[in-house]
Protein backbone atom coordinates (compact mmCIF):
# COMPACT_ATOMS: atom_id res chain seq x y z
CA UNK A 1 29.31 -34.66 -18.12
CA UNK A 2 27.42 -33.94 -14.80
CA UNK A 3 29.63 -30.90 -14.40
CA UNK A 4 28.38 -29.80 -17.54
CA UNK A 5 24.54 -30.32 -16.66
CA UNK A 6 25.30 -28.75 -13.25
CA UNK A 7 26.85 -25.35 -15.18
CA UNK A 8 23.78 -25.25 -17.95
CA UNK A 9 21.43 -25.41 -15.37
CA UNK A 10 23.05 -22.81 -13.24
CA UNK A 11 22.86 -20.75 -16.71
CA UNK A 12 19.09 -21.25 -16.75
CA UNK A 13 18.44 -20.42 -13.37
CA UNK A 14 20.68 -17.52 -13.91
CA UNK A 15 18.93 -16.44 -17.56
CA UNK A 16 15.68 -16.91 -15.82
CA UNK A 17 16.39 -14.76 -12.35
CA UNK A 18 17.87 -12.04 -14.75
CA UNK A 19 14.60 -12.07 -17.44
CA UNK A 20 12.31 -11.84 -13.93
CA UNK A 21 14.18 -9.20 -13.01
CA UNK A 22 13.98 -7.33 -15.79
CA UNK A 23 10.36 -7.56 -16.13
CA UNK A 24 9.87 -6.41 -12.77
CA UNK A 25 12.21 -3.37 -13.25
CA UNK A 26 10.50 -2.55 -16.71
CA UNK A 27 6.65 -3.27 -15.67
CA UNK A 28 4.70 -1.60 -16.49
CA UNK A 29 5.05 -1.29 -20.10
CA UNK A 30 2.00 -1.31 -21.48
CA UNK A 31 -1.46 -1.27 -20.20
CA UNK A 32 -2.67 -3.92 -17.64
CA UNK A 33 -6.10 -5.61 -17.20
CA UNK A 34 -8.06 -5.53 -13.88
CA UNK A 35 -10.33 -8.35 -14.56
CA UNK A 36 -13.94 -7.47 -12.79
CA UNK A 37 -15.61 -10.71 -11.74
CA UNK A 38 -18.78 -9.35 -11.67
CA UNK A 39 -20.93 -7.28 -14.39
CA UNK A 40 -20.72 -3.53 -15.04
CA UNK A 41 -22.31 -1.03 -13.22
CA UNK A 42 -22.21 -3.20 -9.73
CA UNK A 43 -19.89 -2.33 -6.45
CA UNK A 44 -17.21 -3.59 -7.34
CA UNK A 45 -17.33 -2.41 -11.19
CA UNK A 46 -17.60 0.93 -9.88
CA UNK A 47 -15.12 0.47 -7.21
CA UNK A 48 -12.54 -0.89 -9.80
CA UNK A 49 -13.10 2.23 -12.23
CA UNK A 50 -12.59 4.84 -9.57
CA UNK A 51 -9.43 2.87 -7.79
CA UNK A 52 -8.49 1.93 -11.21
CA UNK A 53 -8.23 5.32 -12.45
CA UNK A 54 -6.01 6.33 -9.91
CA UNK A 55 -3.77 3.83 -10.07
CA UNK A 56 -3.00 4.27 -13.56
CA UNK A 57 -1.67 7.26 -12.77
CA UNK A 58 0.72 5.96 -10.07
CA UNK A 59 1.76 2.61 -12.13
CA UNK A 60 2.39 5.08 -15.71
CA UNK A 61 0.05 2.73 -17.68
CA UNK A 62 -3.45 2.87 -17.95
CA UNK A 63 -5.21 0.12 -15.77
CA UNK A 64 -7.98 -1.11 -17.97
CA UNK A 65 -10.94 -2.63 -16.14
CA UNK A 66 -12.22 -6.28 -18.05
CA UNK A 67 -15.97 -7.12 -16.88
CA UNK A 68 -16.00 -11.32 -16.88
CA UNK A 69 -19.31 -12.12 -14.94
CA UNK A 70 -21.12 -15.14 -14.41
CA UNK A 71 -20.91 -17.96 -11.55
CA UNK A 72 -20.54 -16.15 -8.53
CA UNK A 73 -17.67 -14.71 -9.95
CA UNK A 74 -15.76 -18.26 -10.72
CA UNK A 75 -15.14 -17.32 -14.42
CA UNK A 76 -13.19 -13.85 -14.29
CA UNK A 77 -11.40 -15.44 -11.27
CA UNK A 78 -10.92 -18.54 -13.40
CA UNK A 79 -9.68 -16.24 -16.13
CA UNK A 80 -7.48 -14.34 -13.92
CA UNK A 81 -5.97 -17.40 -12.21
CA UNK A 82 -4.69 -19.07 -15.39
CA UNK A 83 -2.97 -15.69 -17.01
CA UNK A 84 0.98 -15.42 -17.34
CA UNK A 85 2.17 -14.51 -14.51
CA UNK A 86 3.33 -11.31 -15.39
CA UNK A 87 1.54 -8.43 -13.76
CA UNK A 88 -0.48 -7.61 -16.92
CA UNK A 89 -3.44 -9.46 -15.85
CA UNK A 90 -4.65 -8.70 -12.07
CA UNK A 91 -8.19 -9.63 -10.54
CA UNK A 92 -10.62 -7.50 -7.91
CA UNK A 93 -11.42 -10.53 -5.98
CA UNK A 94 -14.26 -10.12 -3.01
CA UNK A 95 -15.57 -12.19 -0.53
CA UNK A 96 -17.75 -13.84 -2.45
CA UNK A 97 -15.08 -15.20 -4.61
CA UNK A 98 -12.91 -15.98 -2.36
CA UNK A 99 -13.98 -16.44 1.11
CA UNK A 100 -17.68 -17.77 0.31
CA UNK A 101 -17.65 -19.21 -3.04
CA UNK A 102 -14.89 -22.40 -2.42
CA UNK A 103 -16.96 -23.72 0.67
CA UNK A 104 -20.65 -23.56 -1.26
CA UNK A 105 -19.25 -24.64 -4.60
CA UNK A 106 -16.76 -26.73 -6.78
CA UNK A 107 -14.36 -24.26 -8.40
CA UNK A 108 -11.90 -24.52 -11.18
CA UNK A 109 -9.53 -22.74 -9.42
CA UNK A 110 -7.73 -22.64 -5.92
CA UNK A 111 -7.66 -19.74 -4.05
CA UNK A 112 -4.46 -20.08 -1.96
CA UNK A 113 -2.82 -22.24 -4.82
CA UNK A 114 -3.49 -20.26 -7.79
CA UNK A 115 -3.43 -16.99 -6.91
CA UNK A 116 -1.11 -13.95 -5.33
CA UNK A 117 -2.19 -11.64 -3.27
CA UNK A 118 -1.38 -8.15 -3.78
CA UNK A 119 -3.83 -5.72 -1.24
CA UNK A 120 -6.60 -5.47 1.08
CA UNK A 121 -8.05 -2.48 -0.66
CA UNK A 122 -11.24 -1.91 0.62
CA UNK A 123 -14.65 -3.16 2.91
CA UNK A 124 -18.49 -2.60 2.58
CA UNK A 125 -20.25 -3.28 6.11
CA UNK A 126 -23.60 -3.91 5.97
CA UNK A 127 -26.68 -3.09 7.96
CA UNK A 128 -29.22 -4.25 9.81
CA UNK A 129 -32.65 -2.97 8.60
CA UNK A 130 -36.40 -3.78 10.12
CA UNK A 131 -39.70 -2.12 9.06
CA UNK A 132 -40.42 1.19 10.70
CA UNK A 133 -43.38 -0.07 12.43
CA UNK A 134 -41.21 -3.31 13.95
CA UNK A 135 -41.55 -3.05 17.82
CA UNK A 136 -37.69 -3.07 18.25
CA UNK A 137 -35.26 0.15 18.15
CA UNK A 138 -32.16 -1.27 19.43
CA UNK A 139 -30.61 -4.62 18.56
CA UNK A 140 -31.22 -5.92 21.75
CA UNK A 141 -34.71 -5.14 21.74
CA UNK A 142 -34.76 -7.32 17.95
CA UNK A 143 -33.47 -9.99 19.80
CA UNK A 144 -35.42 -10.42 22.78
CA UNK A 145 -38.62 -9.93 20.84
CA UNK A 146 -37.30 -13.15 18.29
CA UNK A 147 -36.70 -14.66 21.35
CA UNK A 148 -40.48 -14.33 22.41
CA UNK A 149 -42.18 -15.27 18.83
CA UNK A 150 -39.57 -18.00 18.14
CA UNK A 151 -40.04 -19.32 14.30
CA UNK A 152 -42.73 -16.40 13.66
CA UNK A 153 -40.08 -13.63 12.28
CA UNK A 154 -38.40 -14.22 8.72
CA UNK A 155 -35.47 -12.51 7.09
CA UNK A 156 -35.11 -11.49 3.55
CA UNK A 157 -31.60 -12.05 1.52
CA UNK A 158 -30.50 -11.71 -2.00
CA UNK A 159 -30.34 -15.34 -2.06
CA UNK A 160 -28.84 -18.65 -1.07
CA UNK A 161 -24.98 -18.52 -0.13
CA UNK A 162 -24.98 -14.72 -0.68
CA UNK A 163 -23.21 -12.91 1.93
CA UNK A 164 -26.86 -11.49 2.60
CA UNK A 165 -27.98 -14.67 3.72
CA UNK A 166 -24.51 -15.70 5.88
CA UNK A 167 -24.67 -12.50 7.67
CA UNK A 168 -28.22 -13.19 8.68
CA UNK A 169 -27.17 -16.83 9.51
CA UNK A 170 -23.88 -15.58 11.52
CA UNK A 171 -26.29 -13.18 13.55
CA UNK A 172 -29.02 -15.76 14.47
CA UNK A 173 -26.08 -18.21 15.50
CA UNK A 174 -24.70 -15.46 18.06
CA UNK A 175 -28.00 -14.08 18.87
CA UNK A 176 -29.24 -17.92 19.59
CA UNK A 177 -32.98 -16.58 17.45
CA UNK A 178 -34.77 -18.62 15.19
CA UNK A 179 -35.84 -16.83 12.15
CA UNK A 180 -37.40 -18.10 9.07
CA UNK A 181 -35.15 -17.12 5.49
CA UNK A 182 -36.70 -15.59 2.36
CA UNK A 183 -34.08 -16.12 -0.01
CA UNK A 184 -35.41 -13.19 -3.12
CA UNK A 185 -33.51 -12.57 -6.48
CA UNK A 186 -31.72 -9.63 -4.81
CA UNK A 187 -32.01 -7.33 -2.02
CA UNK A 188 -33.80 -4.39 -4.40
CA UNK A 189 -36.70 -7.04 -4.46
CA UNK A 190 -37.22 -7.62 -1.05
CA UNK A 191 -37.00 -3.61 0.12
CA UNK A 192 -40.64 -3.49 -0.95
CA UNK A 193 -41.74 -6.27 1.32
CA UNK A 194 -39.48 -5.24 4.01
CA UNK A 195 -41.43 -1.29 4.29
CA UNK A 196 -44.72 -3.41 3.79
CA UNK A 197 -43.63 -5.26 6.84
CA UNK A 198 -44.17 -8.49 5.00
CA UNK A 199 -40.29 -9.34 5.71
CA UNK A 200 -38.92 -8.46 9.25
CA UNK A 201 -35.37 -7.77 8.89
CA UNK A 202 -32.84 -7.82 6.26
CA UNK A 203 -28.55 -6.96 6.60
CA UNK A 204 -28.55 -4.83 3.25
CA UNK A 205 -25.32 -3.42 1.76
CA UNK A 206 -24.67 0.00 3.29
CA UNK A 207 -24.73 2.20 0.41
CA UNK A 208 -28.39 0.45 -1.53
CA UNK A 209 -29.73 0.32 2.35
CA UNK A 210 -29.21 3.54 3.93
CA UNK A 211 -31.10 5.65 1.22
CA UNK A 212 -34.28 4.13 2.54
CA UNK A 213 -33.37 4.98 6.33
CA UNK A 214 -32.30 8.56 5.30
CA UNK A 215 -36.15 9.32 3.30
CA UNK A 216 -38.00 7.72 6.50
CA UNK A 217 -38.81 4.39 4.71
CA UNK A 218 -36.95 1.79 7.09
CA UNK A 219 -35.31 1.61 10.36
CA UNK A 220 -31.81 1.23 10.64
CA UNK A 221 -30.50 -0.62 14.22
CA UNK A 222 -26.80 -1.35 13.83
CA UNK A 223 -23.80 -1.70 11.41
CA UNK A 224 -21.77 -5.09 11.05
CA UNK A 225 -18.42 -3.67 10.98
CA UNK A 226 -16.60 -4.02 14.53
CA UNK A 227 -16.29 -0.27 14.83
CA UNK A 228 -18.84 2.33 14.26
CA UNK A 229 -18.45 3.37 9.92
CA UNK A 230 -17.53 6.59 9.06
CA UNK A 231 -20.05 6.23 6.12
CA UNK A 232 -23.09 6.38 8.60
CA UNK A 233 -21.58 7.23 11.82
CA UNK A 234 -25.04 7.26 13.63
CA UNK A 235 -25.41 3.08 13.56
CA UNK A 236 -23.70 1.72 16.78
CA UNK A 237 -22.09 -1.56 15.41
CA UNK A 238 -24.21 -4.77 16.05
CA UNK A 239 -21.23 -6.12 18.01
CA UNK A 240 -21.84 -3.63 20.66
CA UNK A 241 -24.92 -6.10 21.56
CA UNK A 242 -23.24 -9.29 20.32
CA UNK A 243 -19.05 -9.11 20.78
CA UNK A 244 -16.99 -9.86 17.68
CA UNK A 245 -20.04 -9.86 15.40
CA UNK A 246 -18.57 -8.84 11.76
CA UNK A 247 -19.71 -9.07 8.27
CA UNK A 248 -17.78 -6.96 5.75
CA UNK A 249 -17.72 -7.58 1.93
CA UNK A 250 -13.92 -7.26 1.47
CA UNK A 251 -12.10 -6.12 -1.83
CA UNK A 252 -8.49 -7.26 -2.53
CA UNK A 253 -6.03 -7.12 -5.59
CA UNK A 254 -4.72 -10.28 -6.73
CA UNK A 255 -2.76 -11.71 -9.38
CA UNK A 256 -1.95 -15.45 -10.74
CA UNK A 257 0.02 -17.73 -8.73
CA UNK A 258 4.02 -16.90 -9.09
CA UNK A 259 3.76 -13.08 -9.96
CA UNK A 260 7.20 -11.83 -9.25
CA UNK A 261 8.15 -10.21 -5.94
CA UNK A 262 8.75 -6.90 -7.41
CA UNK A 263 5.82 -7.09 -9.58
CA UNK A 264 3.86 -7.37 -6.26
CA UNK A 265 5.46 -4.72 -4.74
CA UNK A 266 5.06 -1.99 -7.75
CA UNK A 267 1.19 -2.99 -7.45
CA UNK A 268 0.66 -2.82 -3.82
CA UNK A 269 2.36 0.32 -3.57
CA UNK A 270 0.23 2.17 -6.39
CA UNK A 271 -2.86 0.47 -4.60
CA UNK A 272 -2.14 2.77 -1.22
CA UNK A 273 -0.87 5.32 -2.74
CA UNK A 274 -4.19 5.88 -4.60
CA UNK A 275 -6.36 4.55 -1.63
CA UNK A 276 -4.49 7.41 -0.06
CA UNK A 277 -6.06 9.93 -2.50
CA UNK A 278 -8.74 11.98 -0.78
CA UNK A 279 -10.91 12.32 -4.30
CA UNK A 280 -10.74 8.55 -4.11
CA UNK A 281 -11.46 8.31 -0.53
CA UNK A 282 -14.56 10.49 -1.34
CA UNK A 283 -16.00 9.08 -4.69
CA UNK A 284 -15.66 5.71 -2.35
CA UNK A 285 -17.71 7.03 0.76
CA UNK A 286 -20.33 7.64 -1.61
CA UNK A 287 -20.02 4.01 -3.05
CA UNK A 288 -20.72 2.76 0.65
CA UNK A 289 -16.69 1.69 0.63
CA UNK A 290 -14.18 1.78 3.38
CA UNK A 291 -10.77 2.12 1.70
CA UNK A 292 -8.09 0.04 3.23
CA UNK A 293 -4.57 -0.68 2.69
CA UNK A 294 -2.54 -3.61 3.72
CA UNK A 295 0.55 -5.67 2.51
CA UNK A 296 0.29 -8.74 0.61
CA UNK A 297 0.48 -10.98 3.78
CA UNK A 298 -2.15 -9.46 5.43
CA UNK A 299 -4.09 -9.87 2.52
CA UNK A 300 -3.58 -13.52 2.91
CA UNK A 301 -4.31 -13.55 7.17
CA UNK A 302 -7.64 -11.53 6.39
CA UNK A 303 -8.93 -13.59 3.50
CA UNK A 304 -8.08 -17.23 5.93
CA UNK A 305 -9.92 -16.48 8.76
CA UNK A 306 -12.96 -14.73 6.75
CA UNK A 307 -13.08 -18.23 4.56
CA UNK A 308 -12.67 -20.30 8.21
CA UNK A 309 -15.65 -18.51 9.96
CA UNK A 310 -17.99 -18.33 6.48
CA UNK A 311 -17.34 -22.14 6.18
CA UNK A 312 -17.73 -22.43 9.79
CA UNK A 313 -21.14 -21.06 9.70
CA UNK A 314 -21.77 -22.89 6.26
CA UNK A 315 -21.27 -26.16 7.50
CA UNK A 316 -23.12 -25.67 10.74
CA UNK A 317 -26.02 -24.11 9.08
CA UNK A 318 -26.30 -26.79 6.64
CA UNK A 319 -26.23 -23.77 3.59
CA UNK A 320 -26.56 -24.49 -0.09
CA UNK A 321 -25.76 -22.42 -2.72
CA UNK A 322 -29.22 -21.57 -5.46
């Protein structure tokens, strides 16, 4: 009798391994959903669409984008988390979702747990903008004159436990400053305060921030990527003035927890292939996005230690979500 359990079971196993298989070797074969955790029209709608029409072109099915806003992105990663695990549903996750989001609030969902990574396909640095009558021009000459009017300077964000806010946070913790925060219902309502010179300084999203630099309006003194940005190659990187300062709003393709091996494979690959495009590579420059490409474990390493130093600076800063 137990020989007979031990051969149907081997059957299963073996029914199973082949139907996987044969998934993988078929997919895809029909169109898949990239669910967008965030409304239409935003980065990472827009950076979806313009990877996502590439891709379809290297998978052979169309990759149809799926707009599922609302918490923070919680429900279209919620959504995306608790799909068969078959390759036909895949989410754009971003720091936000996965980095920020579990440390500030309760989730439905696990992010190491319930979910596969696929790619690291992309970054938007921020930078660091001050009113163009502020007395600084450098970053060192921001911090030395916070240093001298301690708890007289403010800083605008786009709200509590946006990464607007933590990057300000992370650079007041390095810089040792004390600056008042101004949390506003997005960064497009505190530009007007910020030229007024009502607001003194505010890390703004590359591509909304550097408009108002380029038509004389504000001041740019730094980038927060570690390396100088290709998209506005005149910003010397704030960690040139503070060493190993970084804030980047990440991208990366996942799918639910237990997405075949070969699924994962057939996705990452169309992912740099099409990151590789230089149309992309161009509509994305214009988007404010750095295009990366990674394997799935890298994915992983890069999303750990961005959700280790957020919560680091979470915790220490005593942050709250709105």
């Amino acid at each position: 009798m137990k020989r007979i359990l031990f051969l149907q079971a081997c059957a299963a196993a073996l029914c199973l391994a082949v139907s996987s298989s044969g998934l993988a070797q078929g997919y895809p074969s029909k169109p898949v959903r990239l669910v967008v955790p965030f409304p239409a029209g935003g980065a990472t709608d827009l950076f979806a669409r313009t990877l996502g029409q590439k891709m379809s072109e290297k998978l052979g099915a169309q990759l149809i984008i799926d707009n599922k806003p609302g918490a923070g992105g919680a429900i279209g990663s919620d959504y995306a988390a608790k799909a068969q695990p078959d390759g036909y549903t895949l989410l754009l996750a971003t720091s936000s979702t996965h980095s920020i989001g579990p440390s500030i609030n309760k989730l439905p969902y696990d992010v190491v747990r319930d979910f596969t990574p696929i790619a690291h396909v992309g970054d938007a640095p921020s930078i660091m903008l001050v009113p163009n009558d502020a007395p600084a021009k450098t970053v060192r000459e921001w911090i030395d004159y916070a240093k001298k009017n301690p708890g007289k300077l403010n800083y605008a964000s786009s709200g509590n436990g946006t990464i607007v806010q933590l990057t300000a946070e992370l650079f007041k913790s390095q810089a040792g400053v004390f600056v008042t925060h101004i949390p506003y219902k997005g960064t497009a309502l505190a530009i007007p305060d910020l030229i007024s010179g009502k607001v003194d300084v505010l890390f703004d999203s590359l591509p909304t921030g550097m408009p108002h630099v380029r038509n004389g309006r504000l001041r740019a003194l730094g980038v927060t990527s570690l390396k100088r940005s290709p998209l506005a190659p005149e910003l010397p990187p704030i960690a040139d003035t503070l060493p190993g300062f970084e804030s980047n709003t990440w991208f990366g393709l996942y799918g639910p927890k237990g997405l075949p091996a070969d699924v994962v494979t057939r996705v990452n690959t169309a992912a740099n292939e099409a990151l590789s495009d230089p149309e992309v590579r161009d509509k994305l420059a214009r988007l404010g996005i750095e295009p990366a490409t990674s394997t799935p474990a890298q994915l992983a390493t890069l999303v750990a230690q961005d959700a280790a130093k957020w919560k680091k600076i979470i915790i220490d800063r005593k942050i709250i979500a709105d």
